[in-house]
N, C-alpha and C. Protein backbone atom coordinates (compact mmCIF):
# COMPACT_ATOMS: atom_id res chain seq x y z
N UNK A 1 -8.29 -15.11 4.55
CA UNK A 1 -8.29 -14.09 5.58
C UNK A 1 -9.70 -13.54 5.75
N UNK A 2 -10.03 -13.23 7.18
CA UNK A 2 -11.52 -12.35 7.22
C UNK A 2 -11.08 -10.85 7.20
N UNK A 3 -12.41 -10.30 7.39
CA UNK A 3 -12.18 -8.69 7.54
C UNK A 3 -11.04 -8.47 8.08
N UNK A 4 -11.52 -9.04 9.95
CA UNK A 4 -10.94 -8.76 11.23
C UNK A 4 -9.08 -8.91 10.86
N UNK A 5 -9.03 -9.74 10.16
CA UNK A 5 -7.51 -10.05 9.63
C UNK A 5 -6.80 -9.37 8.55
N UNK A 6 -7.72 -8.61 7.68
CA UNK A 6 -7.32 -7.96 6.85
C UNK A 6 -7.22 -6.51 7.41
N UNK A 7 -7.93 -6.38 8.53
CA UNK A 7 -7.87 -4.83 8.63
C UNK A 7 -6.93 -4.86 9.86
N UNK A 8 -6.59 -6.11 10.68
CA UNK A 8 -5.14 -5.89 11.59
C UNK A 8 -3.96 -5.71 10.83
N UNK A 9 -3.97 -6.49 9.90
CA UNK A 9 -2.83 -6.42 8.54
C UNK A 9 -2.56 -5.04 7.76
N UNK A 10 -3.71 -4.61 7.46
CA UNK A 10 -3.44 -3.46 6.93
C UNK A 10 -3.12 -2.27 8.14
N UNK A 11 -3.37 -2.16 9.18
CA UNK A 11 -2.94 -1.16 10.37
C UNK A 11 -1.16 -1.61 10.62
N UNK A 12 -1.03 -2.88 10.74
CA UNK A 12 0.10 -2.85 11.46
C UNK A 12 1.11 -2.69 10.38
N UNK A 13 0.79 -2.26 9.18
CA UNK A 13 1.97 -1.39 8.33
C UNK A 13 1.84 -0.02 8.92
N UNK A 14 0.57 0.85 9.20
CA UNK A 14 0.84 1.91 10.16
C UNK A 14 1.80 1.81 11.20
N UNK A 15 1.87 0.83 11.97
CA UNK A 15 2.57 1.17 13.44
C UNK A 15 3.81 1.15 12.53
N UNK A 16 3.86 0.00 11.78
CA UNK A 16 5.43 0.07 11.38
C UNK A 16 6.12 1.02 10.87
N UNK A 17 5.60 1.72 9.80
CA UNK A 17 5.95 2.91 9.09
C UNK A 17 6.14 4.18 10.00
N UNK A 18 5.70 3.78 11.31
CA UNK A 18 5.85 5.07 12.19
C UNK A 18 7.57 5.09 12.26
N UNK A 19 7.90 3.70 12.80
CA UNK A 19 9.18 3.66 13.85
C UNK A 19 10.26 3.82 12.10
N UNK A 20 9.66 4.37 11.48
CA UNK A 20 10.63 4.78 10.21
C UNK A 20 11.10 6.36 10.33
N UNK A 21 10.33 7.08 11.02
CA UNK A 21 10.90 8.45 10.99
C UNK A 21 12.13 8.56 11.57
N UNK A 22 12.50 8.21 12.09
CA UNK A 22 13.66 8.59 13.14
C UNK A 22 15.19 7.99 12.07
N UNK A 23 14.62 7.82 10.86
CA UNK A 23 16.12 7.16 10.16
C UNK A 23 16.68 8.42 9.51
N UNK A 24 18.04 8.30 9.34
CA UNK A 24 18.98 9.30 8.83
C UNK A 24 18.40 9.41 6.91
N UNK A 25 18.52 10.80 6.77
CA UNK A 25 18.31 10.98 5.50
C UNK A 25 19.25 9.77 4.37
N UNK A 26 20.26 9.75 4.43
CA UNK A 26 21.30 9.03 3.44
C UNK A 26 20.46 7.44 3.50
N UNK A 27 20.14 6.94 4.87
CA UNK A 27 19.00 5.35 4.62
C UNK A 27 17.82 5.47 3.76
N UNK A 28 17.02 6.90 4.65
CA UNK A 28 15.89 7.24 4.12
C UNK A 28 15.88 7.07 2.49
N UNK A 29 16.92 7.32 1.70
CA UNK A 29 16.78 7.75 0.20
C UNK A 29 17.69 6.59 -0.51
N UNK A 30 18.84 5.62 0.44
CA UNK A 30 19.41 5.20 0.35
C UNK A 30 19.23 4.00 -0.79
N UNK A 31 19.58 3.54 -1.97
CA UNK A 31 18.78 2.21 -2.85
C UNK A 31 18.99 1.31 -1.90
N UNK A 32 17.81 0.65 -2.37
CA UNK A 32 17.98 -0.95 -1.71
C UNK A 32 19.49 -1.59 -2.44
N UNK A 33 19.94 -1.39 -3.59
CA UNK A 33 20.85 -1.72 -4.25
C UNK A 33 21.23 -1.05 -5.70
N UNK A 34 22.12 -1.03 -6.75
CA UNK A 34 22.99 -0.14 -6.89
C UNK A 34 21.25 0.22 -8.43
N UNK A 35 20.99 1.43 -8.15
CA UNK A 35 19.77 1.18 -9.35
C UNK A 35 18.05 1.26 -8.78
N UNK A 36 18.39 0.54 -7.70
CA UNK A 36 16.39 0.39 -7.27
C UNK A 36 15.99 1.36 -6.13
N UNK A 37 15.05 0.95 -5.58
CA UNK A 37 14.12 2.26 -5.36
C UNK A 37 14.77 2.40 -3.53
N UNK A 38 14.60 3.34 -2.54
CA UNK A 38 15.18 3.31 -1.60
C UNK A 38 13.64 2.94 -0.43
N UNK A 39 13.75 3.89 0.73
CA UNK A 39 12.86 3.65 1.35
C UNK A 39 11.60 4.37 0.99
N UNK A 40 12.03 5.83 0.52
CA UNK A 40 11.50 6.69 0.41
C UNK A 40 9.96 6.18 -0.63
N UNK A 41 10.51 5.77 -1.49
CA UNK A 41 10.39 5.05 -2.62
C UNK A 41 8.91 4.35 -2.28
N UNK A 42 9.58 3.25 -1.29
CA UNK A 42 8.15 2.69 -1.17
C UNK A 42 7.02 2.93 -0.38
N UNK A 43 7.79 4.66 0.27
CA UNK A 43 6.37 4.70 1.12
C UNK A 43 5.57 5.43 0.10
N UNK A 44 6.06 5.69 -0.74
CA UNK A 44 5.24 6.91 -1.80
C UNK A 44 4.75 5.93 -2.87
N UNK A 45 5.27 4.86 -3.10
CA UNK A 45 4.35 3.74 -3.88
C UNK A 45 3.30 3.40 -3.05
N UNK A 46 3.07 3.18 -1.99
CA UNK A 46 2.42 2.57 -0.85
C UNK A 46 1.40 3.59 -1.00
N UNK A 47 1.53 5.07 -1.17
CA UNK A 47 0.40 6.32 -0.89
C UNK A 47 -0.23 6.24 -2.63
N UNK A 48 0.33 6.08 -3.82
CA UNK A 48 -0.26 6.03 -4.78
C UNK A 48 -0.79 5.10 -4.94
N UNK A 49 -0.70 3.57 -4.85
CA UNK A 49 -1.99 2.28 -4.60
C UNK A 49 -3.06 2.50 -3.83
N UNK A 50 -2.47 2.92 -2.65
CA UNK A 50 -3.89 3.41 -1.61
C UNK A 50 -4.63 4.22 -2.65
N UNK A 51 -4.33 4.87 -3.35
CA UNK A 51 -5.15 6.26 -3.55
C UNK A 51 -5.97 5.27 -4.93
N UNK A 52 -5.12 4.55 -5.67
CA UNK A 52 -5.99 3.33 -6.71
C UNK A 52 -7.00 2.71 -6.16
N UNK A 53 -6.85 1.91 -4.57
CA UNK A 53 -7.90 1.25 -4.12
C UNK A 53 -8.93 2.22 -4.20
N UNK A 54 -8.41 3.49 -3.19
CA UNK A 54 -9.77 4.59 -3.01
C UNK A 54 -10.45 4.93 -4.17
N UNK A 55 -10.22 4.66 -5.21
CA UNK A 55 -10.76 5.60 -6.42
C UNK A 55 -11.42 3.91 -7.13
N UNK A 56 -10.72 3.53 -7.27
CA UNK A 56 -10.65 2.42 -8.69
C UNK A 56 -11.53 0.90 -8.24
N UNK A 57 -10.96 0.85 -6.79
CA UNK A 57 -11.75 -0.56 -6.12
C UNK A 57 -12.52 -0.42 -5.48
N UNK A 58 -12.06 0.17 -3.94
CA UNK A 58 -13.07 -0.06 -3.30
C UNK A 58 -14.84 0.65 -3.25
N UNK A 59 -14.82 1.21 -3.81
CA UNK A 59 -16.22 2.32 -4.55
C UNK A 59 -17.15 1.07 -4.41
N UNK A 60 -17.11 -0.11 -5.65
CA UNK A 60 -17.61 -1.09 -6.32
C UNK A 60 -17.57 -2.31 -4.93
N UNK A 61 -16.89 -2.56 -5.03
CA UNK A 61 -16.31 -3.65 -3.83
C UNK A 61 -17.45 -3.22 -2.82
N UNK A 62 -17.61 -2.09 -2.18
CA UNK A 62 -18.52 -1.58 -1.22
C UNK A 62 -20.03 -1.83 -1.74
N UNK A 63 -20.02 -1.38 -2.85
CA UNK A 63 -21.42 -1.61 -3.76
C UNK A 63 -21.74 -2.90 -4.19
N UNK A 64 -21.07 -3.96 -4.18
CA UNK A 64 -21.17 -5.14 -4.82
C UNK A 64 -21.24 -4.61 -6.37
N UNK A 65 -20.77 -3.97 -6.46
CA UNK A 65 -20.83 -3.80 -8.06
C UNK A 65 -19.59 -4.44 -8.77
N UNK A 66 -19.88 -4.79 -10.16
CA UNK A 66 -18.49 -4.98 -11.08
C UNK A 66 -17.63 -4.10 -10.89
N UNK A 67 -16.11 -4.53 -11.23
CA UNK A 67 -15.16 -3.47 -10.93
C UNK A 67 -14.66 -3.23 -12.37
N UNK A 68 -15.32 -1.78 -12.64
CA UNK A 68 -14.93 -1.22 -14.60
C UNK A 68 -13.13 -2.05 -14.67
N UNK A 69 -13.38 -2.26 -16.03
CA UNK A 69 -11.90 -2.74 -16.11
C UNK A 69 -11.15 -1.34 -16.35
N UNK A 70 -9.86 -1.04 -15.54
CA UNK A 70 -9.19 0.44 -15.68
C UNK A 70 -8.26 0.14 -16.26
N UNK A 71 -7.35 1.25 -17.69
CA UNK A 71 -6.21 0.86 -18.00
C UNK A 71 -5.04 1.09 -17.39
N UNK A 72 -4.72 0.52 -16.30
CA UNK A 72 -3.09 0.75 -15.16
C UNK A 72 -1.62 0.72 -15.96
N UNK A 73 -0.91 1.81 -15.92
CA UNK A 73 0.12 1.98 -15.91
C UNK A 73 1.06 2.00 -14.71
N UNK A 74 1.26 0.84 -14.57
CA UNK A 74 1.88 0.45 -13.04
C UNK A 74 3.24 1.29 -13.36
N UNK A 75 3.97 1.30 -14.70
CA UNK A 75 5.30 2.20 -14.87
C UNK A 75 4.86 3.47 -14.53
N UNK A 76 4.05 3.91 -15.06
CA UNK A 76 3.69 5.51 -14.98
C UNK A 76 3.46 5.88 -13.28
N UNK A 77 2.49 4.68 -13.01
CA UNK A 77 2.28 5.34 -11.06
C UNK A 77 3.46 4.98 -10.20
N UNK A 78 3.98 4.19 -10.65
CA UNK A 78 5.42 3.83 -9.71
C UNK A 78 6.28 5.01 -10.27
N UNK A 79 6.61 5.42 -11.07
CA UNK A 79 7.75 6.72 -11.55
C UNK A 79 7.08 7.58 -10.93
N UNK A 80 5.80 7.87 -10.68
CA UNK A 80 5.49 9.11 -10.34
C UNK A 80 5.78 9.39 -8.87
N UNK A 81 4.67 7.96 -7.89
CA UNK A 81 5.71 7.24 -6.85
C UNK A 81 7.18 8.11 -6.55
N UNK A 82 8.08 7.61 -7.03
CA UNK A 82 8.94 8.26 -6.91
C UNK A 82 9.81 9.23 -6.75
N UNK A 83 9.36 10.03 -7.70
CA UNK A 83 9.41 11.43 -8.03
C UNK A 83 8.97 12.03 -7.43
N UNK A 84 7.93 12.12 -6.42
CA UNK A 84 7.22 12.50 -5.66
C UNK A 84 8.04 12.26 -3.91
N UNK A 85 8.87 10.96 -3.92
CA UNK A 85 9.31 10.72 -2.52
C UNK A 85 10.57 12.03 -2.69
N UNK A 86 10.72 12.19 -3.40
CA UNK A 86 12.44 12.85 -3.94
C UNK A 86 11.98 14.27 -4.70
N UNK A 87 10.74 14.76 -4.17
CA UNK A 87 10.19 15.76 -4.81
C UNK A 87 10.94 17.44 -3.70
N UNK A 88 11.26 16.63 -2.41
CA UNK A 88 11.64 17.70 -2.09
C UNK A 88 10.48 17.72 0.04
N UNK A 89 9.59 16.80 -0.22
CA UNK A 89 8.94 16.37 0.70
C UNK A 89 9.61 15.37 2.01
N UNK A 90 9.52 16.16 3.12
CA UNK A 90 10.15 15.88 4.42
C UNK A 90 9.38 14.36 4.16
N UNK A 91 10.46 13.76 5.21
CA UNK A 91 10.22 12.16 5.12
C UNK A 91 9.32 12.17 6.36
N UNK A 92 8.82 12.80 7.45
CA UNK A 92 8.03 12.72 8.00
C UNK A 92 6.47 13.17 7.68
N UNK A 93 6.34 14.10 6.53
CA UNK A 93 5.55 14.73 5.53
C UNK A 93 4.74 13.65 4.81
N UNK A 94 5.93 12.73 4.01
CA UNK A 94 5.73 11.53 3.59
C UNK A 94 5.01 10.17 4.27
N UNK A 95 5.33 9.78 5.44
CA UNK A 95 4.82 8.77 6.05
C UNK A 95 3.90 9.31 6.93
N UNK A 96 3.46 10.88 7.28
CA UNK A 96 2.30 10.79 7.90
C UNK A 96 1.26 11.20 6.44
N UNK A 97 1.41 11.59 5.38
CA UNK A 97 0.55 11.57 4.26
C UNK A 97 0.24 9.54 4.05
N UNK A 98 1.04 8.84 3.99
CA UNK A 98 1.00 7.48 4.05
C UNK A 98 -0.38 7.20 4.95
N UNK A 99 0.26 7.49 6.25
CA UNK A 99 -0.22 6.90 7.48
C UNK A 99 -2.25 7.52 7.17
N UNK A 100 -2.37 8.75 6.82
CA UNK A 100 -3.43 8.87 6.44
C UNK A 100 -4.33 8.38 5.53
N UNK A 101 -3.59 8.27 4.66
CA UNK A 101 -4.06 6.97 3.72
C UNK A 101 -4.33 5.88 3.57
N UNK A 102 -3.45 5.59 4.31
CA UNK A 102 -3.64 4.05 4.71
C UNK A 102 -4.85 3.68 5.98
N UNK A 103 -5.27 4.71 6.85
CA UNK A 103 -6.06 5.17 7.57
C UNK A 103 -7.64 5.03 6.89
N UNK A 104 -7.35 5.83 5.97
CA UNK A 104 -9.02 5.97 4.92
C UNK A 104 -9.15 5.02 4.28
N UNK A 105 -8.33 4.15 3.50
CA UNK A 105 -8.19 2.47 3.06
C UNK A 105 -9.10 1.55 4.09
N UNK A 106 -8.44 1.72 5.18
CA UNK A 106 -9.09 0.68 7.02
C UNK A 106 -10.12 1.05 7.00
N UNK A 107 -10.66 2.28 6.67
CA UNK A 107 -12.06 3.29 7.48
C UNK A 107 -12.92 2.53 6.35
N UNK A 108 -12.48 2.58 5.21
CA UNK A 108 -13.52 2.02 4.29
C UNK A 108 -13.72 0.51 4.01
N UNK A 109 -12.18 -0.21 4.47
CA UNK A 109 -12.57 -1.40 4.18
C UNK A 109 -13.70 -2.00 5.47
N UNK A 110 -13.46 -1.13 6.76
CA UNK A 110 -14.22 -1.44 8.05
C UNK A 110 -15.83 -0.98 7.87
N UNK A 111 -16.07 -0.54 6.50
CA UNK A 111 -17.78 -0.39 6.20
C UNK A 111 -17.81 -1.65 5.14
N UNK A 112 -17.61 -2.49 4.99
CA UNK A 112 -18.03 -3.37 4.08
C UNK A 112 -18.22 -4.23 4.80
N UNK A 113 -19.11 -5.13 4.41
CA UNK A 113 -19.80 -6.11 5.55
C UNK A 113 -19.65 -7.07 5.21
N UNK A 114 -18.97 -7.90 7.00
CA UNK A 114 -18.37 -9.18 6.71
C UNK A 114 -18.69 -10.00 5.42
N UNK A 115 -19.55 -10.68 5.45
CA UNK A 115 -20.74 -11.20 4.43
C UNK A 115 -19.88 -11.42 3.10
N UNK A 116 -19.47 -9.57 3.14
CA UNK A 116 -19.40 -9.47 1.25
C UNK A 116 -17.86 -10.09 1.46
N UNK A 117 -16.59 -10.18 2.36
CA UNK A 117 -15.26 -10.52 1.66
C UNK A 117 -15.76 -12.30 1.45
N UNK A 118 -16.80 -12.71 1.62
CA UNK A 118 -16.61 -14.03 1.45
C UNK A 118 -17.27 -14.41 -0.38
N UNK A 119 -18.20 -13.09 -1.01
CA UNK A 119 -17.98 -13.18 -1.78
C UNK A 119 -17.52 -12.56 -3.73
N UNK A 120 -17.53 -13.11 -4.35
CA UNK A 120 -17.01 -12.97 -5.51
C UNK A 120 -16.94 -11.55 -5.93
N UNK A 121 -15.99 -10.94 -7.12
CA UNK A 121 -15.71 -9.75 -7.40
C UNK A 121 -15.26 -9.67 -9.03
N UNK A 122 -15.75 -8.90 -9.60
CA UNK A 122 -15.35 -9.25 -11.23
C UNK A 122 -14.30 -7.97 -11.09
N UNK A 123 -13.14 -7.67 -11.71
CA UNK A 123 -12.32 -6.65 -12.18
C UNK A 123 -12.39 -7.42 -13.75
N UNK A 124 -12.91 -6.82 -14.86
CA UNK A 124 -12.31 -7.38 -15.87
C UNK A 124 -13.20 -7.79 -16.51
N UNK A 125 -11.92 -8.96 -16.92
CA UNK A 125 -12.63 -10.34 -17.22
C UNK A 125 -12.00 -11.60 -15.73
N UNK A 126 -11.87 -10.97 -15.22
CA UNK A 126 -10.99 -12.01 -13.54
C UNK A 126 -11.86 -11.94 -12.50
N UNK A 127 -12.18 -13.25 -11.89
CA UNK A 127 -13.29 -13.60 -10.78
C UNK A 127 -12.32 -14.22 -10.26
N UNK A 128 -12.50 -12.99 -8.37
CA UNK A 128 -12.26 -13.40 -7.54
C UNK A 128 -12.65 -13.11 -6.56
N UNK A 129 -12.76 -13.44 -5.18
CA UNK A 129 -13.42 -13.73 -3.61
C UNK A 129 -12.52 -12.33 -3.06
N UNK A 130 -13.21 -11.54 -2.84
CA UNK A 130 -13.30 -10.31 -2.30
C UNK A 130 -11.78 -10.49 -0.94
N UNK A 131 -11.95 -11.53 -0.25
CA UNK A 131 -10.72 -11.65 0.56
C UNK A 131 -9.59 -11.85 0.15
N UNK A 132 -9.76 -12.96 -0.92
CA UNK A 132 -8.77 -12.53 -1.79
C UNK A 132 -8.07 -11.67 -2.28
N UNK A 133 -8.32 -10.63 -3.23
CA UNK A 133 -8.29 -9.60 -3.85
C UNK A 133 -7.10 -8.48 -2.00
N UNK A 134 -7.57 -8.81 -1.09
CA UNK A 134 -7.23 -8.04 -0.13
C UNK A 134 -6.14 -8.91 0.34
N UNK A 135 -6.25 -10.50 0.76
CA UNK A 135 -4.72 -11.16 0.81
C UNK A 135 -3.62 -10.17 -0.16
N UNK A 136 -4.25 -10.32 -1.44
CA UNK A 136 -2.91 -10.32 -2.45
C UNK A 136 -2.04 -8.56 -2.32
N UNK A 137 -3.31 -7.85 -1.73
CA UNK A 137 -2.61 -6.80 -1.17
C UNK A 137 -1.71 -6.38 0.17
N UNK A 138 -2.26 -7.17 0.37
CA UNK A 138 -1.75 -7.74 1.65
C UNK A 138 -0.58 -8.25 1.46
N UNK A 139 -0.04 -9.21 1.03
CA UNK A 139 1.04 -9.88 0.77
C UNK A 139 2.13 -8.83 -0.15
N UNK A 140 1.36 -8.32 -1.05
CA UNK A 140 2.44 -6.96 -1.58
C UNK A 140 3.04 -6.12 -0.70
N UNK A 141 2.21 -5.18 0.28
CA UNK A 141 2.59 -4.68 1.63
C UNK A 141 3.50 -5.65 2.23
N UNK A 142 3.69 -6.88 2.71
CA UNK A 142 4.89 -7.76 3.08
C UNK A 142 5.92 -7.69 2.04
N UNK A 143 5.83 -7.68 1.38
CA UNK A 143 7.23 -7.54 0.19
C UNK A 143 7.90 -6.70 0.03
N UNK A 144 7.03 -5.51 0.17
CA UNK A 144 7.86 -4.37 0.59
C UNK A 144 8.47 -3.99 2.01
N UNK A 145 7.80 -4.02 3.12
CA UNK A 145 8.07 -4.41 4.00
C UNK A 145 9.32 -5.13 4.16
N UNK A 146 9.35 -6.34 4.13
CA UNK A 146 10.67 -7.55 4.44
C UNK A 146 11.57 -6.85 3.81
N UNK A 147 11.62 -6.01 2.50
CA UNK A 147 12.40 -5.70 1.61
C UNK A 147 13.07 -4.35 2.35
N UNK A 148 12.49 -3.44 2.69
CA UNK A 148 12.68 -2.53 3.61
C UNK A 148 13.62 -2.99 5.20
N UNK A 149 12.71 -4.14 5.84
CA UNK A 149 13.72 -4.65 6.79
C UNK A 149 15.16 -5.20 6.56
N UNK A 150 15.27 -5.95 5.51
CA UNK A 150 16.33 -6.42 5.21
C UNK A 150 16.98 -5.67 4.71
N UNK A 151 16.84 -4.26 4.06
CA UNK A 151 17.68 -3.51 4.10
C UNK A 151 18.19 -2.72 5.35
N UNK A 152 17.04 -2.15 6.37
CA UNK A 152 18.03 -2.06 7.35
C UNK A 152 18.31 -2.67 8.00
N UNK A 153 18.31 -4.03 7.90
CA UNK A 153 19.44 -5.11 8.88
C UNK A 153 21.08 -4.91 8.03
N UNK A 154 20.80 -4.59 6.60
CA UNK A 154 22.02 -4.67 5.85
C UNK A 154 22.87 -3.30 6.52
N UNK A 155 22.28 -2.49 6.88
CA UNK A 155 22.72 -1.48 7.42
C UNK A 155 23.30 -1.28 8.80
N UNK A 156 22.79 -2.43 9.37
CA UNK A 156 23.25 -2.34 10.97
C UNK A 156 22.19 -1.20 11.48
N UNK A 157 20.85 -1.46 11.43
CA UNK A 157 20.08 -0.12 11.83
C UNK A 157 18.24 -1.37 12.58
């Protein structure tokens, strides 16, 4: 993927996440199935990664610098994630805090210059191609996504 493709990709989870307000609370919070996370769920996972890129990646990524290796508790930010969708925060509260975020993610990935997604990026001890690194986020955003649609197709919605 280039920039130009990574940063249509990353917007058009904005448009999408818009046409989410208008769902009934009981979908909104509803599990995907009997145990897992609902909708709510993943827009508030979606606002705590953004906020990882902003802090943790893209800083370095912008700089061509190494990316410090960080110790991630993906359990700890996903529970919190959560707790946070079900904290008591209007679901429109929620996806325009998203939508902003995901906003400042675009704004910053749209200052990095073409040039650099073509190359290399250390997190670690792991070398990889800067477009890369943004596919694979990319493709996470689809997973949740599809996962989200197919629940409300399960719904008749």
């Amino acid at each position: 993927m280039n920039k130009r493709q990574i940063i249509e990709e990353k917007l058009s989870l904005i448009t999408w996440s818009e046409s989410l307000k208008g769902l009934a609370d009981d979908v909104w919070f509803g599990p995907f199935k009997e145990g897992s996370w609902g909708i709510a769920d993943v827009i508030s996972h979606f606002i705590s990664w953004d906020q990882f890129l902003l802090d943790y990646r893209l800083p370095f990524i912008m700089r061509s610098e190494e990316i410090p290796s960080v110790k991630v508790d993906v359990e700890n930010i996903n529970t919190k994630a959560s707790l946070y969708a079900r904290s008591g925060i209007s679901k429109d509260n929620l996806i325009n805090e998203f939508l902003s975020k995901r906003e400042e993610v675009v704004s910053q990935i749209e200052n990095i210059p073409a040039e650099r997604f073509h190359e290399p990026i250390i997190i670690g001890k792991s070398r990889l191609i800067v477009s890369s690194y943004f596919s694979d986020l990319i493709e996470h955003d689809r997973t949740h996504k599809n996962q989200i649609n197919a629940f409300l197709k399960d719904q008749n919605l």
